[in-house]
C-alpha atoms as a PDB file:
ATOM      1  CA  UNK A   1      -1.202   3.834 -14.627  1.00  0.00           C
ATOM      2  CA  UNK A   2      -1.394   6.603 -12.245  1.00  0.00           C
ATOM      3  CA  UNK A   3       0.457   6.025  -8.905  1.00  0.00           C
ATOM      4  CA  UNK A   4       0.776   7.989  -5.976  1.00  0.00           C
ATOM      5  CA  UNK A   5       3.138   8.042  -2.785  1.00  0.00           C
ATOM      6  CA  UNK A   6       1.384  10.136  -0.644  1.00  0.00           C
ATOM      7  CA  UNK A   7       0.591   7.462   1.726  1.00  0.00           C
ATOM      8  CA  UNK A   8       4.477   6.399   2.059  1.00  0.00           C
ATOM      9  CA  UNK A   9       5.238  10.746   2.745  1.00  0.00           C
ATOM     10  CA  UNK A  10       2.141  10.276   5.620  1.00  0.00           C
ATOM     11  CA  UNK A  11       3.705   6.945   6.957  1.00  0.00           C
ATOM     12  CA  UNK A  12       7.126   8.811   7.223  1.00  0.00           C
ATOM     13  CA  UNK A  13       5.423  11.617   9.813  1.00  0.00           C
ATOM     14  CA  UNK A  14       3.550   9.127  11.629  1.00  0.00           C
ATOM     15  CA  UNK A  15       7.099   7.653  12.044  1.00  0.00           C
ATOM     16  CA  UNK A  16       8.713  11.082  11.963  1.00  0.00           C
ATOM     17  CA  UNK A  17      10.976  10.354   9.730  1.00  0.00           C
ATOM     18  CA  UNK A  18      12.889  12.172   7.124  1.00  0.00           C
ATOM     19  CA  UNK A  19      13.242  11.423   3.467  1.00  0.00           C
ATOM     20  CA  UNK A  20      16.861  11.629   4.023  1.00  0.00           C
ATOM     21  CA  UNK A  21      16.312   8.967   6.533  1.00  0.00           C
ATOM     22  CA  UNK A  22      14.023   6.629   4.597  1.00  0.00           C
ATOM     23  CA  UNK A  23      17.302   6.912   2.098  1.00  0.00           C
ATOM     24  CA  UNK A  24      19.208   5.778   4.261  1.00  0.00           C
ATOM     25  CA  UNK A  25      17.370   3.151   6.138  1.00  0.00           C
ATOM     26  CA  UNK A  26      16.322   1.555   2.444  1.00  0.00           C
ATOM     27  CA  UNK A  27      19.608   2.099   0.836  1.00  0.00           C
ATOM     28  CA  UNK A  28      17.845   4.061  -2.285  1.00  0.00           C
ATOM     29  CA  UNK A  29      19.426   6.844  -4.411  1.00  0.00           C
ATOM     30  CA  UNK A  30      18.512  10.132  -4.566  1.00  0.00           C
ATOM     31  CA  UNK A  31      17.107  10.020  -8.076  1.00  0.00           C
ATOM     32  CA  UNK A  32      15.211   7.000  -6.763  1.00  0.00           C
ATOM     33  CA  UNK A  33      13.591   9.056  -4.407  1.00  0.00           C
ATOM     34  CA  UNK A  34      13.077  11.946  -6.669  1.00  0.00           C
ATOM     35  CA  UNK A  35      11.088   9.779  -8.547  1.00  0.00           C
ATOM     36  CA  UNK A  36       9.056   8.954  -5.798  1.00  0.00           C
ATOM     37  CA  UNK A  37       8.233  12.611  -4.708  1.00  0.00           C
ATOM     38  CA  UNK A  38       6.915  13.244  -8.180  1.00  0.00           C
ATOM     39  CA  UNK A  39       5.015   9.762  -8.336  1.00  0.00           C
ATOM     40  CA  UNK A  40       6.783   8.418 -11.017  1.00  0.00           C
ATOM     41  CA  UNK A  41       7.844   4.803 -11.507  1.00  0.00           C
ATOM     42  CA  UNK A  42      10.065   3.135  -9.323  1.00  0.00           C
ATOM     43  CA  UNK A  43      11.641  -0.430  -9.439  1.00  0.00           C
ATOM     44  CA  UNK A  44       9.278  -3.007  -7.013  1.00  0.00           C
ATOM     45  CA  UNK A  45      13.111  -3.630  -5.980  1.00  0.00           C
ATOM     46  CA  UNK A  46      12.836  -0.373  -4.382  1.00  0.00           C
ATOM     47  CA  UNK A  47       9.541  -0.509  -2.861  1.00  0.00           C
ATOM     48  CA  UNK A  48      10.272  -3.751  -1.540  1.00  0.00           C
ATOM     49  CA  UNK A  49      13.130  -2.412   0.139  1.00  0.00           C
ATOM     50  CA  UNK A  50      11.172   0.936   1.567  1.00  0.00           C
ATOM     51  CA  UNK A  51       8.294  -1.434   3.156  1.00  0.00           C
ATOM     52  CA  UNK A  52      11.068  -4.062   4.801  1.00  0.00           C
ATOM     53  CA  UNK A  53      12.662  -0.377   5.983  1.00  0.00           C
ATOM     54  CA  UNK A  54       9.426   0.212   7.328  1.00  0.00           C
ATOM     55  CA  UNK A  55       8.088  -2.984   8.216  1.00  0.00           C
ATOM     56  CA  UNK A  56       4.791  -2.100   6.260  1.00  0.00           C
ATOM     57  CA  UNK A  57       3.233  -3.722   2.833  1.00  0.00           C
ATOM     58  CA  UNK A  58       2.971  -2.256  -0.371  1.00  0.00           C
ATOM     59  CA  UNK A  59      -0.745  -0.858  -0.333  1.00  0.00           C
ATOM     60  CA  UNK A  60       0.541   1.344   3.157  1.00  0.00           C
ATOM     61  CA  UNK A  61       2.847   3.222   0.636  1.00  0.00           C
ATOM     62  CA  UNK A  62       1.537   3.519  -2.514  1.00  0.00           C
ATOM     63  CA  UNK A  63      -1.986   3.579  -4.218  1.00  0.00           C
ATOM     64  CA  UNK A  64      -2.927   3.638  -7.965  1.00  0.00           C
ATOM     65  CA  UNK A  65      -5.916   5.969  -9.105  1.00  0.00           C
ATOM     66  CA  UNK A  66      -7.481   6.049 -11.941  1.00  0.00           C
ATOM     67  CA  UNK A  67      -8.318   9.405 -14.055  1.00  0.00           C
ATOM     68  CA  UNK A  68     -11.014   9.405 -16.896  1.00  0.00           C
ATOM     69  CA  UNK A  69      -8.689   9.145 -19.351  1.00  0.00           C
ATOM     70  CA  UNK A  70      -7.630   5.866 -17.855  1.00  0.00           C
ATOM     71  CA  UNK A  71     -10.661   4.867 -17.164  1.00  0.00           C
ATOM     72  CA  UNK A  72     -11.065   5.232 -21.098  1.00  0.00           C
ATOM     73  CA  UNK A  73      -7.900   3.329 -21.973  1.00  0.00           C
ATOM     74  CA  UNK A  74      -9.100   0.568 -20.405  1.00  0.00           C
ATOM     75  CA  UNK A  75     -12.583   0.130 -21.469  1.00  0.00           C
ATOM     76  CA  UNK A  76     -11.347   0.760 -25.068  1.00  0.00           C
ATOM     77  CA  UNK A  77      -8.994  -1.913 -24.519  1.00  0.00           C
ATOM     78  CA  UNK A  78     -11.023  -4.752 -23.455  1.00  0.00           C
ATOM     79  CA  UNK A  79     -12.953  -4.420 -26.785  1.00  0.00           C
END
């Protein structure tokens, strides 16, 4: 499924932080991060360890959406 970050990259201004410091504060690689700018899969290990950086839950980081073509995986699926 379709996942996207921007609501971690929003919660990072409101807190003016940097990605560099999110890395730091989280203890996350670079290539973990990487993935996250392009919204690609990440470990829950990691976003567990970005929302106790950040004091925040899951659903204030990250959101899944859902595209027609998923929307037609699904329904296909259930059949």
């Amino acid at each position: 499924m379709p996942i996207s970050y921007k609501k971690l990259w929003k919660l990072l201004i409101d807190k003016d932080l940097k990605k560099k410091d999110l890395r730091d504060l989280a203890c996350i690689s670079q290539t973990s991060m990487a993935k996250l700018s392009h919204n690609e899969n990440v470990t829950t290990d990691i976003l567990v360890r970005i929302c106790e950086a950040l004091k925040c839950d899951i659903g204030d980081i990250a959101e899944i959406y859902y595209t027609k073509q998923t929307e037609q995986e699904n329904s296909s699926s259930k059949e």
